[in-house]
N, C-alpha and C. Protein backbone atom coordinates (compact mmCIF):
# COMPACT_ATOMS: atom_id res chain seq x y z
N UNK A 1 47.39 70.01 -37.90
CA UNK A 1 46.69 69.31 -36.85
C UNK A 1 47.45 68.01 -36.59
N UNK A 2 47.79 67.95 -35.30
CA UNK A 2 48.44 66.55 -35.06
C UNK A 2 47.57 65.30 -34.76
N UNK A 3 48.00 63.93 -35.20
CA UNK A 3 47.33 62.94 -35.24
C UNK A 3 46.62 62.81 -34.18
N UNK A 4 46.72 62.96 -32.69
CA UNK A 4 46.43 62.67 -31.66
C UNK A 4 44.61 63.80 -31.23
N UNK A 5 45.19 64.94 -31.82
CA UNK A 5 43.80 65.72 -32.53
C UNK A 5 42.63 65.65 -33.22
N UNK A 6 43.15 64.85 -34.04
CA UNK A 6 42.89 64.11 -35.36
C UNK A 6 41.79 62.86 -34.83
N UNK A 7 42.47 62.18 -34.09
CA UNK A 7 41.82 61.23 -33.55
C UNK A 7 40.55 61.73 -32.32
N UNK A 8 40.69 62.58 -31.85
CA UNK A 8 40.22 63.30 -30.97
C UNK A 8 38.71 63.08 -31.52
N UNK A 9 38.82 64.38 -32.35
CA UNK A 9 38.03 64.94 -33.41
C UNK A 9 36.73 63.91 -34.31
N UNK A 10 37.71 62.87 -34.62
CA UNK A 10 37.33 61.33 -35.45
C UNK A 10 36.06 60.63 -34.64
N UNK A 11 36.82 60.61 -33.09
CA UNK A 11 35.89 59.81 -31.97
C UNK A 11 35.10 60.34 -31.60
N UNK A 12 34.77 62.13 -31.48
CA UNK A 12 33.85 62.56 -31.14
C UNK A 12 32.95 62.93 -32.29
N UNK A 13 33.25 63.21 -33.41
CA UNK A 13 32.27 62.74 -34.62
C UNK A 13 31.57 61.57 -34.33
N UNK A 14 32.27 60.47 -34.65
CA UNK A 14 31.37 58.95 -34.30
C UNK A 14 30.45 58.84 -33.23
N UNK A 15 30.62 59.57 -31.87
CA UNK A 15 30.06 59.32 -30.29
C UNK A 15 28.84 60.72 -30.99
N UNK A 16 29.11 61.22 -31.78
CA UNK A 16 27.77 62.43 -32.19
C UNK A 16 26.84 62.01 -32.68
N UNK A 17 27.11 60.96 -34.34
CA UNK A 17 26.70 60.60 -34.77
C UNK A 17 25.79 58.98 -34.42
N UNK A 18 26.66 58.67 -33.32
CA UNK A 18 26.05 57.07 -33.04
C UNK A 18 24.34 57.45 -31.73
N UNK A 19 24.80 58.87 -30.98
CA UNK A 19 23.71 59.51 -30.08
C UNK A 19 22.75 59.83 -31.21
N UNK A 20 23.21 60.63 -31.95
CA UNK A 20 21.94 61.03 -33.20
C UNK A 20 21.35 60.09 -33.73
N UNK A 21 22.02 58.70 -34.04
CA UNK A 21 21.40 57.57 -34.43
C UNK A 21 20.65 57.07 -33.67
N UNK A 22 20.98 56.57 -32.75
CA UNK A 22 19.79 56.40 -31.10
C UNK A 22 18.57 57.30 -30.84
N UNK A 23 18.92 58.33 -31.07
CA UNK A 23 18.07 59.57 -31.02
C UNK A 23 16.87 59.45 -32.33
N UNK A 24 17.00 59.24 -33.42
CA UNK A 24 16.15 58.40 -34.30
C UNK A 24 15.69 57.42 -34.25
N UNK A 25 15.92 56.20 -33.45
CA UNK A 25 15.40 55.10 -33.19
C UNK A 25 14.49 55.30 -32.41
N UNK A 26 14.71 56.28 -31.07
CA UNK A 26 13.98 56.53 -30.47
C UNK A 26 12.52 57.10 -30.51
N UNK A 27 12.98 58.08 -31.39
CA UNK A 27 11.46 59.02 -32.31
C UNK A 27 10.70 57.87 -32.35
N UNK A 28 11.18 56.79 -33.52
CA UNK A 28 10.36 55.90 -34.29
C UNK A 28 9.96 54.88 -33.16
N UNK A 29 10.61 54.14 -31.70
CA UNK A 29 9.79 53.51 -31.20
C UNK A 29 8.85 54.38 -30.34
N UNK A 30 9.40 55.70 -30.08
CA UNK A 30 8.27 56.35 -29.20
C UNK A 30 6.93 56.64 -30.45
N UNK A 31 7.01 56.30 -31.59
CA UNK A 31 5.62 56.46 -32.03
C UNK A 31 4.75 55.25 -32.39
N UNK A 32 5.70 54.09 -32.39
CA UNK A 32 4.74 52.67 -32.33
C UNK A 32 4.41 52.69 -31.05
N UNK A 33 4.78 53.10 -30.12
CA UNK A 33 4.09 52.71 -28.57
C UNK A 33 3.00 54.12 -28.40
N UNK A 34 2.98 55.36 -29.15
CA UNK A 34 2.00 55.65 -29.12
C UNK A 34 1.03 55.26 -29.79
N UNK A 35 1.49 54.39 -31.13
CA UNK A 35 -0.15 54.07 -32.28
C UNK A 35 -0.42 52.24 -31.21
N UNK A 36 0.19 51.47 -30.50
CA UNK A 36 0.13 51.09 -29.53
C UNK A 36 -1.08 51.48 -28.80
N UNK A 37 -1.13 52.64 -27.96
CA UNK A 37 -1.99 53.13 -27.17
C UNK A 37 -3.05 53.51 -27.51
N UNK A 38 -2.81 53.87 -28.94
CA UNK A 38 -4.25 54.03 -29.55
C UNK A 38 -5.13 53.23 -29.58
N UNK A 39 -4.49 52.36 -30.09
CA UNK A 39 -5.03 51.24 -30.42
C UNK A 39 -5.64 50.51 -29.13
N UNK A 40 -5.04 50.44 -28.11
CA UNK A 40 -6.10 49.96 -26.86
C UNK A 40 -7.28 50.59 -26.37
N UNK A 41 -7.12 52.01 -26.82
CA UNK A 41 -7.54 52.94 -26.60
C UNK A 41 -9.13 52.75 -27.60
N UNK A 42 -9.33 52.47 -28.95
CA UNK A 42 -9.86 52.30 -29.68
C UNK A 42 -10.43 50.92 -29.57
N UNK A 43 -9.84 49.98 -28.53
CA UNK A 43 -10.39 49.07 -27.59
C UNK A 43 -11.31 48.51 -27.02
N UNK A 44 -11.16 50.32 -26.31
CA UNK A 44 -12.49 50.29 -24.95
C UNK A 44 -11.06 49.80 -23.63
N UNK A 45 -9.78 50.23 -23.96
CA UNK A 45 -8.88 50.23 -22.59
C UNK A 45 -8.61 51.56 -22.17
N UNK A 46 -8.83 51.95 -20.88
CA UNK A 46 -8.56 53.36 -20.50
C UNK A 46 -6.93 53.38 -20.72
N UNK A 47 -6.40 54.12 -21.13
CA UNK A 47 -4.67 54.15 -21.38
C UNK A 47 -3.88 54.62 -20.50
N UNK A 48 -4.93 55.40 -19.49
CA UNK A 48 -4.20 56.01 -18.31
C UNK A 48 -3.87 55.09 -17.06
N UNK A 49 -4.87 53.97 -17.38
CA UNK A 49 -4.56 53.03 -16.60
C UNK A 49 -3.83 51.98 -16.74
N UNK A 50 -3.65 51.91 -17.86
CA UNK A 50 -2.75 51.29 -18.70
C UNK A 50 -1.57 51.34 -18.62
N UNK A 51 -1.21 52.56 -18.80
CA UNK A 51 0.32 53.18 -18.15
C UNK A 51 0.65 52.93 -16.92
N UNK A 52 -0.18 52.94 -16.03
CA UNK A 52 -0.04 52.10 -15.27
C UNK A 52 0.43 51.01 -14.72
N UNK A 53 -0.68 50.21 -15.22
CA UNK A 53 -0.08 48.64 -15.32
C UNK A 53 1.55 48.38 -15.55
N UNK A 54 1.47 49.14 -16.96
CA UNK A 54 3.33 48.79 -17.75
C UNK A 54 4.50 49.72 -16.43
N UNK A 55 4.23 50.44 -16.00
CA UNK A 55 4.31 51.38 -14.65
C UNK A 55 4.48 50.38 -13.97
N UNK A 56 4.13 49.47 -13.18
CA UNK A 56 3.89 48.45 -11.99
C UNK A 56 4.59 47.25 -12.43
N UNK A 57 4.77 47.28 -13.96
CA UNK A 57 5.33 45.46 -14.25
C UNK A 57 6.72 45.80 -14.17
N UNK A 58 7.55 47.28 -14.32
CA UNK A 58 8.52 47.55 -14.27
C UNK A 58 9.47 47.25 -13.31
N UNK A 59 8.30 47.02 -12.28
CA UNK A 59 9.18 47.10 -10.13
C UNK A 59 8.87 45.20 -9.56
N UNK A 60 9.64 45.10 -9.32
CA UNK A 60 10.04 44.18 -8.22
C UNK A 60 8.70 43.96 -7.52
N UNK A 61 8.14 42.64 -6.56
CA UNK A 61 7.42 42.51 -5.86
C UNK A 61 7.30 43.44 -4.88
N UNK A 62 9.06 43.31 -3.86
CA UNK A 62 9.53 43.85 -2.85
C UNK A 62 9.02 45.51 -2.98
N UNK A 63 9.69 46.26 -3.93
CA UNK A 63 9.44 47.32 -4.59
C UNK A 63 7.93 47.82 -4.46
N UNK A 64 7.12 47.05 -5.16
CA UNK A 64 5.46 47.15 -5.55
C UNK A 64 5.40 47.58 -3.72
N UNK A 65 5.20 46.46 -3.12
CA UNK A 65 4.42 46.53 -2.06
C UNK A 65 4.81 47.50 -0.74
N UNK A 66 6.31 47.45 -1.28
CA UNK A 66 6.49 48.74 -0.23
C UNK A 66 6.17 50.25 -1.02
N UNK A 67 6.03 50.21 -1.94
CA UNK A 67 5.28 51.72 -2.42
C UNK A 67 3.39 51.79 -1.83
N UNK A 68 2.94 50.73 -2.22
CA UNK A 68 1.54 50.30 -1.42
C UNK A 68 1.47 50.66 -0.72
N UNK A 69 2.34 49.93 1.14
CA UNK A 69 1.99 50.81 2.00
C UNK A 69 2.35 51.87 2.54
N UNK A 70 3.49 52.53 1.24
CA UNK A 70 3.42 53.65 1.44
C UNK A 70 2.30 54.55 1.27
N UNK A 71 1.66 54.14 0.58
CA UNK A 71 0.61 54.97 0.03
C UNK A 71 -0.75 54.42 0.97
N UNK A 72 -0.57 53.61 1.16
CA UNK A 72 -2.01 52.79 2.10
C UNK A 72 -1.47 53.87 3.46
N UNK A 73 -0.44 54.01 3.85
CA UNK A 73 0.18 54.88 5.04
C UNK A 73 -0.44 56.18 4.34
N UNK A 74 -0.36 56.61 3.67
CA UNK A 74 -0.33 58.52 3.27
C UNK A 74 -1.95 58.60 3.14
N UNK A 75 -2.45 57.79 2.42
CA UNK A 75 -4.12 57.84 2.22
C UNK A 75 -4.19 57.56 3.52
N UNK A 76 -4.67 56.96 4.56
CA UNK A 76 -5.07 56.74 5.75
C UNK A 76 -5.00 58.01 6.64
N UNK A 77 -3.52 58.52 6.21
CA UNK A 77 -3.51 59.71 7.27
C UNK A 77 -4.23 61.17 7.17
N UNK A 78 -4.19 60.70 5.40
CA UNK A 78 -5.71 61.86 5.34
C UNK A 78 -7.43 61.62 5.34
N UNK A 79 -7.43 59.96 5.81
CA UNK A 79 -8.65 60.50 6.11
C UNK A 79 -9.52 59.30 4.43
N UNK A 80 -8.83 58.79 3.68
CA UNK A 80 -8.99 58.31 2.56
C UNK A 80 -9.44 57.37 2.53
N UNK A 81 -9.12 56.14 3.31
CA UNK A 81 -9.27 55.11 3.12
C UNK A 81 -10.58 54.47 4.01
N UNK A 82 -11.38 53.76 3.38
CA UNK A 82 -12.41 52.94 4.53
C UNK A 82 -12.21 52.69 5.43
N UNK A 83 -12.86 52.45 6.50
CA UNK A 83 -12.77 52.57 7.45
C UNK A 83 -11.69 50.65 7.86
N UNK A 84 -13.10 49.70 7.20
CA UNK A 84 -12.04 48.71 7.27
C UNK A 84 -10.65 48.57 6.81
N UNK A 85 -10.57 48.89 5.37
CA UNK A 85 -9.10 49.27 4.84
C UNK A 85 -7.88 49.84 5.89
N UNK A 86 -8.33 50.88 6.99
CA UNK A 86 -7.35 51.28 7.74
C UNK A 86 -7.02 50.82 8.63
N UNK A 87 -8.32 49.49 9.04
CA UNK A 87 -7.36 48.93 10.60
C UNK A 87 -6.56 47.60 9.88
């Protein structure tokens, strides 16, 4: 096997092993953010709404409000929204 192989081989071991390592970190924070949810949950916080929230803190003002009236647009056209709400 020539060095250049060798090295090949070396770097894609490491790039395997450093994803698999990430890939474990991950497990372990995806289960504090579920005992997290429990825990609001065990509260008296609905979690679905919750997700939410963390959902919405993710976006931009700009972002937020043009999804709004997108949706203030799509509810209206079926018929959804109060009557004041739509004018």
């Amino acid at each position: 096997m020539d060095t250049k192989t060798s090295f090949a081989q070396g770097q894609l071991k490491s790039l395997v092993e450093r994803i698999e390592r990430l890939e474990e970190e991950k497990k372990v924070i995806a289960g504090d953010i579920k005992e997290i949810y429990a825990e609001a949950k065990a509260n008296g916080f609905d979690t679905k709404i919750l997700r939410k929230v963390i959902a919405i803190r993710k976006k931009d003002r700009h972002e937020r409000e043009e999804e709004e009236a997108i949706l203030d647009l799509y509810l209206n056209a079926l018929g959804m929204l109060p009557a004041e709400e739509a004018a």
